[in-house]
Protein backbone atom coordinates (compact mmCIF):
# COMPACT_ATOMS: atom_id res chain seq x y z
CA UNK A 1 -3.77 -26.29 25.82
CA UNK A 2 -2.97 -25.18 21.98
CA UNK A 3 -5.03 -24.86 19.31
CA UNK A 4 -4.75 -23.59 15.95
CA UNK A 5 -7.44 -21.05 14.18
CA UNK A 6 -7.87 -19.12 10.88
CA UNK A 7 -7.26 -15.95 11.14
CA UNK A 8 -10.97 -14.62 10.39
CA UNK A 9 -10.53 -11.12 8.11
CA UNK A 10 -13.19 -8.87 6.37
CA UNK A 11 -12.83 -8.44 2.94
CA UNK A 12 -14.92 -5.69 1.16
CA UNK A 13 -14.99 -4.31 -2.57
CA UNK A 14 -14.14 -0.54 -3.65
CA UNK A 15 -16.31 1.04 -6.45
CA UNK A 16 -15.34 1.23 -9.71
CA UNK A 17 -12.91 4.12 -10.96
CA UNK A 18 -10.81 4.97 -14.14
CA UNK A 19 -7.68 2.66 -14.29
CA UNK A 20 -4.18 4.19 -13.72
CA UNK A 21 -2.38 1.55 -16.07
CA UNK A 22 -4.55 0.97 -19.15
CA UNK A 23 -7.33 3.50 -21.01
CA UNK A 24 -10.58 3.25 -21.07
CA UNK A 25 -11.12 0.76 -18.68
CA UNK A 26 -12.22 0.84 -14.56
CA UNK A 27 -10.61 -0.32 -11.95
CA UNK A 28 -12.14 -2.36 -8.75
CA UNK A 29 -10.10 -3.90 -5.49
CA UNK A 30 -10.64 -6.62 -3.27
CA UNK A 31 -9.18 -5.67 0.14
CA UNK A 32 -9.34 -6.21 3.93
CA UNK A 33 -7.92 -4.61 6.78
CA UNK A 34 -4.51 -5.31 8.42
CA UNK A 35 -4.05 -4.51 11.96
CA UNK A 36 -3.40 -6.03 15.32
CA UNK A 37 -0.93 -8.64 16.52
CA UNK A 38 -1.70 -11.20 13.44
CA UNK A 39 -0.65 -8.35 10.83
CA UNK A 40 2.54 -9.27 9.45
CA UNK A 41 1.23 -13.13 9.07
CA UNK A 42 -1.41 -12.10 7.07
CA UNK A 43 0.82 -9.85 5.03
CA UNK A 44 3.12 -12.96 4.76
CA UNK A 45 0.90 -15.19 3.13
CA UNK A 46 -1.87 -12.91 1.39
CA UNK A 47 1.39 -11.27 -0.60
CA UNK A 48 1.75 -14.83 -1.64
CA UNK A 49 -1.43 -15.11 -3.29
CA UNK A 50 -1.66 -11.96 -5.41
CA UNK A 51 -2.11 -8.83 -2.72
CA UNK A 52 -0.40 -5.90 -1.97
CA UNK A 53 0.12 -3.48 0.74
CA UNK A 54 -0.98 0.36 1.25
CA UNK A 55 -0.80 1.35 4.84
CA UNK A 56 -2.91 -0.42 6.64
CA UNK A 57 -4.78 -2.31 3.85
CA UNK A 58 -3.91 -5.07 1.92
CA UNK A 59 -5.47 -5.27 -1.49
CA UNK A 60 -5.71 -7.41 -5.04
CA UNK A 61 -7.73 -6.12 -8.21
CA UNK A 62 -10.97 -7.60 -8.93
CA UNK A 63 -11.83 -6.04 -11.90
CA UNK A 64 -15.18 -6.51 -13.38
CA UNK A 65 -14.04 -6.78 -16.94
CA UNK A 66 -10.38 -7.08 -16.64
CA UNK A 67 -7.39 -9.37 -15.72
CA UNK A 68 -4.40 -7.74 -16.80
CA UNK A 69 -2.94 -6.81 -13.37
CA UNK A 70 -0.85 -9.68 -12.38
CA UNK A 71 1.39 -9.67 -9.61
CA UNK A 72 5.06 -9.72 -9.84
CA UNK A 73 8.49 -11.04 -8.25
CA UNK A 74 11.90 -12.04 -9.40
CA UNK A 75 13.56 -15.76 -7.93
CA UNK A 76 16.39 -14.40 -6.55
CA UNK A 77 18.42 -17.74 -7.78
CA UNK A 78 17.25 -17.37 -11.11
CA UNK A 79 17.96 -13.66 -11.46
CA UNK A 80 21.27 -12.79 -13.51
CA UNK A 81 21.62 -8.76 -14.70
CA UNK A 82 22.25 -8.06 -18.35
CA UNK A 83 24.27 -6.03 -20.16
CA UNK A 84 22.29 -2.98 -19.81
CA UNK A 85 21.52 -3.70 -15.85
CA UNK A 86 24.90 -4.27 -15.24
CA UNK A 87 25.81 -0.48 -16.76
CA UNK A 88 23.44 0.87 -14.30
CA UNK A 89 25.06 -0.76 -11.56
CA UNK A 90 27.84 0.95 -12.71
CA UNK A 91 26.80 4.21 -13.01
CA UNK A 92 25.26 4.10 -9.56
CA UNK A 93 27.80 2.49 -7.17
CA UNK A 94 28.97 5.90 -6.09
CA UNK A 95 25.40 6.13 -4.10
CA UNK A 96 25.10 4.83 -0.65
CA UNK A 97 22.25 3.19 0.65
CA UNK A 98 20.92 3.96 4.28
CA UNK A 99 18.32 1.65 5.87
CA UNK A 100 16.42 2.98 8.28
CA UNK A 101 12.91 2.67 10.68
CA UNK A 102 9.83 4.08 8.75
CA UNK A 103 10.19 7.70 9.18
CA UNK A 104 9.12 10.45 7.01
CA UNK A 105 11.23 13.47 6.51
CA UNK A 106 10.75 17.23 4.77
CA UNK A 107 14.02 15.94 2.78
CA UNK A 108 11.85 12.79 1.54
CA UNK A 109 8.86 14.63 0.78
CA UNK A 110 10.68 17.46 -1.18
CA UNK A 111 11.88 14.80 -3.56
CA UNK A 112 8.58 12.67 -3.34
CA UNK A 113 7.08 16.12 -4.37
CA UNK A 114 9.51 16.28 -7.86
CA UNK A 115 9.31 12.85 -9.02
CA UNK A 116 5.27 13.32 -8.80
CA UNK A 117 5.43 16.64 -10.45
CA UNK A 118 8.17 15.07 -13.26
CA UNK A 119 6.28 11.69 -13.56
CA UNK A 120 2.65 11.22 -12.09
CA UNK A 121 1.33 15.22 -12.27
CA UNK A 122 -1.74 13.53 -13.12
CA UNK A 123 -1.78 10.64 -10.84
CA UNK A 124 -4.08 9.59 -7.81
CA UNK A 125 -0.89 10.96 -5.59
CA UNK A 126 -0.61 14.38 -7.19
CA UNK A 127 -2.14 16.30 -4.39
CA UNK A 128 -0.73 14.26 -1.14
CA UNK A 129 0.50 16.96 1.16
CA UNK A 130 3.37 16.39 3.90
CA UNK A 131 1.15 14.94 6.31
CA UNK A 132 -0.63 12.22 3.60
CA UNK A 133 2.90 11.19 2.91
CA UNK A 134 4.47 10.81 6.17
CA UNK A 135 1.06 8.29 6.78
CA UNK A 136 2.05 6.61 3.20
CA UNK A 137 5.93 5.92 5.16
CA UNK A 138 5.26 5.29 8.75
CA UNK A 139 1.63 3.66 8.76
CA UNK A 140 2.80 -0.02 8.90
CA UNK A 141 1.82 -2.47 10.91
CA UNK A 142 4.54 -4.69 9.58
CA UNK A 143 8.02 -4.94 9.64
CA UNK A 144 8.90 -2.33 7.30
CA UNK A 145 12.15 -0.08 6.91
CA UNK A 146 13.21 2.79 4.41
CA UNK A 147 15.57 2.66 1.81
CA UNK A 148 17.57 5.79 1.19
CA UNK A 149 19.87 6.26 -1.34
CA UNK A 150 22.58 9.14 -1.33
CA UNK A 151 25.29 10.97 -3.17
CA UNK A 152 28.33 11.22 -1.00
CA UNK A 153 27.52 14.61 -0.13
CA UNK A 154 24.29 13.51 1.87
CA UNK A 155 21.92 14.62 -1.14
CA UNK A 156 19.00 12.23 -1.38
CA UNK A 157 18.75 11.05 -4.84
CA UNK A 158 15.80 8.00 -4.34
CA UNK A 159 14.06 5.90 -1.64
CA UNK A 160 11.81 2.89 -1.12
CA UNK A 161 9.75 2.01 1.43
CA UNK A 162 10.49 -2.16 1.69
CA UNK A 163 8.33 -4.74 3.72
CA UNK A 164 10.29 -7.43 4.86
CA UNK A 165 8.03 -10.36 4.25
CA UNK A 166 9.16 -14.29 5.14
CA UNK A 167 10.02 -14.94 1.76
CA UNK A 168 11.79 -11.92 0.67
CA UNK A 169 11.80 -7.82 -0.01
CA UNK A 170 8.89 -6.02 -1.00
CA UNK A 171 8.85 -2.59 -2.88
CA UNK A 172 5.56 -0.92 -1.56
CA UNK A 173 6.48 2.81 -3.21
CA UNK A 174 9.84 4.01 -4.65
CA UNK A 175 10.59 7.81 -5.97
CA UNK A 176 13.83 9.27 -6.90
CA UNK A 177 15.48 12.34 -8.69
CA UNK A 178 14.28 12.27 -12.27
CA UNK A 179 16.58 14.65 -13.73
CA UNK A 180 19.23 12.36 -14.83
CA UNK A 181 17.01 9.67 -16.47
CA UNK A 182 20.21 8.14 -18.07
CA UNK A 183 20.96 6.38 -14.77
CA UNK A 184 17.77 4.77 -14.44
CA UNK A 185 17.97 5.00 -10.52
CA UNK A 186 14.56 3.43 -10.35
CA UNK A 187 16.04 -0.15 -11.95
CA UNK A 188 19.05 0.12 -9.90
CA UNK A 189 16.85 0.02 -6.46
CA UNK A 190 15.60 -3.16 -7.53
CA UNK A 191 18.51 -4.29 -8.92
CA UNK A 192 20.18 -3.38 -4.97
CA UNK A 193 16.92 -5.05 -3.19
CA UNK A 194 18.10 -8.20 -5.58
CA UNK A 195 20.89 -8.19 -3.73
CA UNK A 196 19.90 -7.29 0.00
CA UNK A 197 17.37 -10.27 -0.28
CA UNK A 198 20.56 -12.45 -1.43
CA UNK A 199 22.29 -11.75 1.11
CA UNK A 200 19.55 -12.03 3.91
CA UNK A 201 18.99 -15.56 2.07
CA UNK A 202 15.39 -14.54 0.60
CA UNK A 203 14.10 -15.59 -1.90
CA UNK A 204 12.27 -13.39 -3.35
CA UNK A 205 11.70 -9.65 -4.77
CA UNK A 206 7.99 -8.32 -4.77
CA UNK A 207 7.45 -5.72 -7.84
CA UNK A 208 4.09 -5.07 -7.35
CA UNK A 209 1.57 -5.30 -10.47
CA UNK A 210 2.73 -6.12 -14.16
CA UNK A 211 0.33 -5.35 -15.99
CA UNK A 212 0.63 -6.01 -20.21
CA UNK A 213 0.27 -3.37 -22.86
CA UNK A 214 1.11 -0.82 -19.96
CA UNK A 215 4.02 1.34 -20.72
CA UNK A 216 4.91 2.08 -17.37
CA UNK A 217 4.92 -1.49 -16.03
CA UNK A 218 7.49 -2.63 -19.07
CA UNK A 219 10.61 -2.62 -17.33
CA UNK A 220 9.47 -4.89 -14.75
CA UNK A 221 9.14 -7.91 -17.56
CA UNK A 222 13.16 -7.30 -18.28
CA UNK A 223 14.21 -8.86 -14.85
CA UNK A 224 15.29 -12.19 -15.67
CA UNK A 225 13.61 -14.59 -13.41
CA UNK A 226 10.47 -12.65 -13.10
CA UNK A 227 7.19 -14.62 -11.83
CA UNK A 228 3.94 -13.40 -11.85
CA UNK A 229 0.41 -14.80 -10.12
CA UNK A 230 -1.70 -16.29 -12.57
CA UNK A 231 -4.77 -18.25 -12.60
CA UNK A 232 -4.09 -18.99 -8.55
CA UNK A 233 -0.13 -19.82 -8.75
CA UNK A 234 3.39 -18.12 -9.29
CA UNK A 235 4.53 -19.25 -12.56
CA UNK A 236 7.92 -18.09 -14.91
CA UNK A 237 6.78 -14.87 -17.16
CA UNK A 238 6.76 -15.90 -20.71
CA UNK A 239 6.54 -12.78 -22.65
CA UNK A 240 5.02 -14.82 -25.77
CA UNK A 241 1.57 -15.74 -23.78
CA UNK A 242 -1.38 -14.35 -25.41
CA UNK A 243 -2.80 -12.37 -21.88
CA UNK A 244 -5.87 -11.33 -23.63
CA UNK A 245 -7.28 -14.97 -23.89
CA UNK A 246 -7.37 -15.10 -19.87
CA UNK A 247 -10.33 -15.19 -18.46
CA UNK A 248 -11.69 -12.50 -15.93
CA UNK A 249 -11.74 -13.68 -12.39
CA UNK A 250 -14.73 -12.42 -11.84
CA UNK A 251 -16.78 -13.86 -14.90
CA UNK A 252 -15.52 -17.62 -13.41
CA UNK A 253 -16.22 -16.38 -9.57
CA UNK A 254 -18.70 -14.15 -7.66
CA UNK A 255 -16.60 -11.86 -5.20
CA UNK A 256 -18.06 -13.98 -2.15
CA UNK A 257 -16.54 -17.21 -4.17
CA UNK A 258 -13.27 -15.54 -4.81
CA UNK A 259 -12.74 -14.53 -0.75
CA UNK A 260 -13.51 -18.74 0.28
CA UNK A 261 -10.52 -19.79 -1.56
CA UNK A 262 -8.43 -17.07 -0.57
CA UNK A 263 -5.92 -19.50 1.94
CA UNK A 264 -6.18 -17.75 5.27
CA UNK A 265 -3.24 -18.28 8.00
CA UNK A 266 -3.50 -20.20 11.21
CA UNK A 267 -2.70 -18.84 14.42
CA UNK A 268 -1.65 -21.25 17.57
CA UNK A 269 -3.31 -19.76 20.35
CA UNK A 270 -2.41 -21.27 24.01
CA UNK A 271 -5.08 -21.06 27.08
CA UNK A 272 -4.81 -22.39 30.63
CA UNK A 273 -7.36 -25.18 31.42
């Protein structure tokens, strides 16, 4: 006999802390677990409704007084470069991309270790040793590979770790070598995912977060075909929408209301009778 069930998850709330994006405001995150044989399922379809991966944990803000994080993703079909993107295609095809398990290396770290120091010396990462990294790369339960991204004399000049959802590529954590900024390596590792999940017949490239009046999240809006998750659907980024007049999630729901219409997957179990 077969039967279908939700898959039954725990969700549970962090404490408040100082946002990474925007000043002066605090950060909160809904997030369960994600482990066992029903992982990459539920990574499947709660990375369709707003969440994102770290390790073992999938995650979505839920803010007290804020909704300006919304997840992000290009339509592969809708995506066409510009002038600009097409430059830094360009000035990047002499680097060779190498896909491989998720495995960390002293070579990864050492560059992981620059781009922090170059980019994020402030940030939550700043003090991850060798050991908290290699957990960041190989603690997946999903189907998960590296990007790595060479010169032609085997130096390692950027890398992503990618889930490989149902739907398409996600970028969980990218770093590169910051010390030619003119080549804009990090755009040009989306730009190549935009293509890897064309050619796999995807169709779709997670980003991550967007989040508006952030600096650092601006050069996700210049993707053409970018979506992002907003008030409980994917819908085209229009970069004239007044984002302040939304609503905070959690001034419309209680937490407890917000994880009952989160859309949990079924699972067809099979038992002998």
């Amino acid at each position: 006999m077969r039967h279908t069930v939700p898959i039954a998850s725990q969700f549970y709330v962090t404490a408040p802390q100082p946002c990474p994006y925007l000043e002066d405001r605090m950060e909160r995150k809904l997030f369960t677990s994600l482990q066992g044989a029903d992982a990459g399922i539920l990574n499947n379809s709660l990375s369709k409704q707003g969440f994102r991966r770290s390790q073992n944990v999938l995650y979505r803000p839920a803010c007290a007084s804020c909704s300006a994080c919304l997840s992000a993703r290009i339509d592969v079909a809708k995506f066409q470069p510009s002038k600009s993107q097409k430059r830094i295609l360009k000035r990047n095809a002499a680097l060779q991309r190498r896909r491989i398990a998720p495995w960390a290396t002293e070579q990864q770290y050492d560059l992981f270790r620059s781009y922090l120091d170059a980019r994020h010396a402030q940030g939550g990462m700043a003090d991850m040793d060798i050991f908290e990294f290699a957990a960041m790369i190989e603690e997946t339960p999903v189907t998960s590979r590296v990007m790595e991204y060479s010169q032609s004399d085997g130096e390692l000049k950027a890398v992503c770790l990618t889930d490989i959802f149902d739907d398409g590529l996600s970028l969980v954590y990218s770093f590169f070598d910051t010390s030619q900024p003119q080549n804009s390596i990090g755009t040009y590792m989306i730009l190549d995912h935009i293509d890897m999940a064309r050619e796999a017949g995807l169709p779709y490239v997670y980003l991550g977060y967007w989040v508006p009046g952030s600096p650092k999240m601006d050069y996700k809006a210049r993707f053409k075909g970018v979506e992002i998750f907003r008030d409980g659907r994917w819908r085209q980024l229009d970069l004239e929408d007044d984002f302040s007049r939304d609503k905070n999630l959690c001034e419309i729901k209680s937490i407890s209301e917000q994880v009952a219409h989160i859309a949990m997957p079924e699972m067809t179990h099979s038992h002998e009778t």
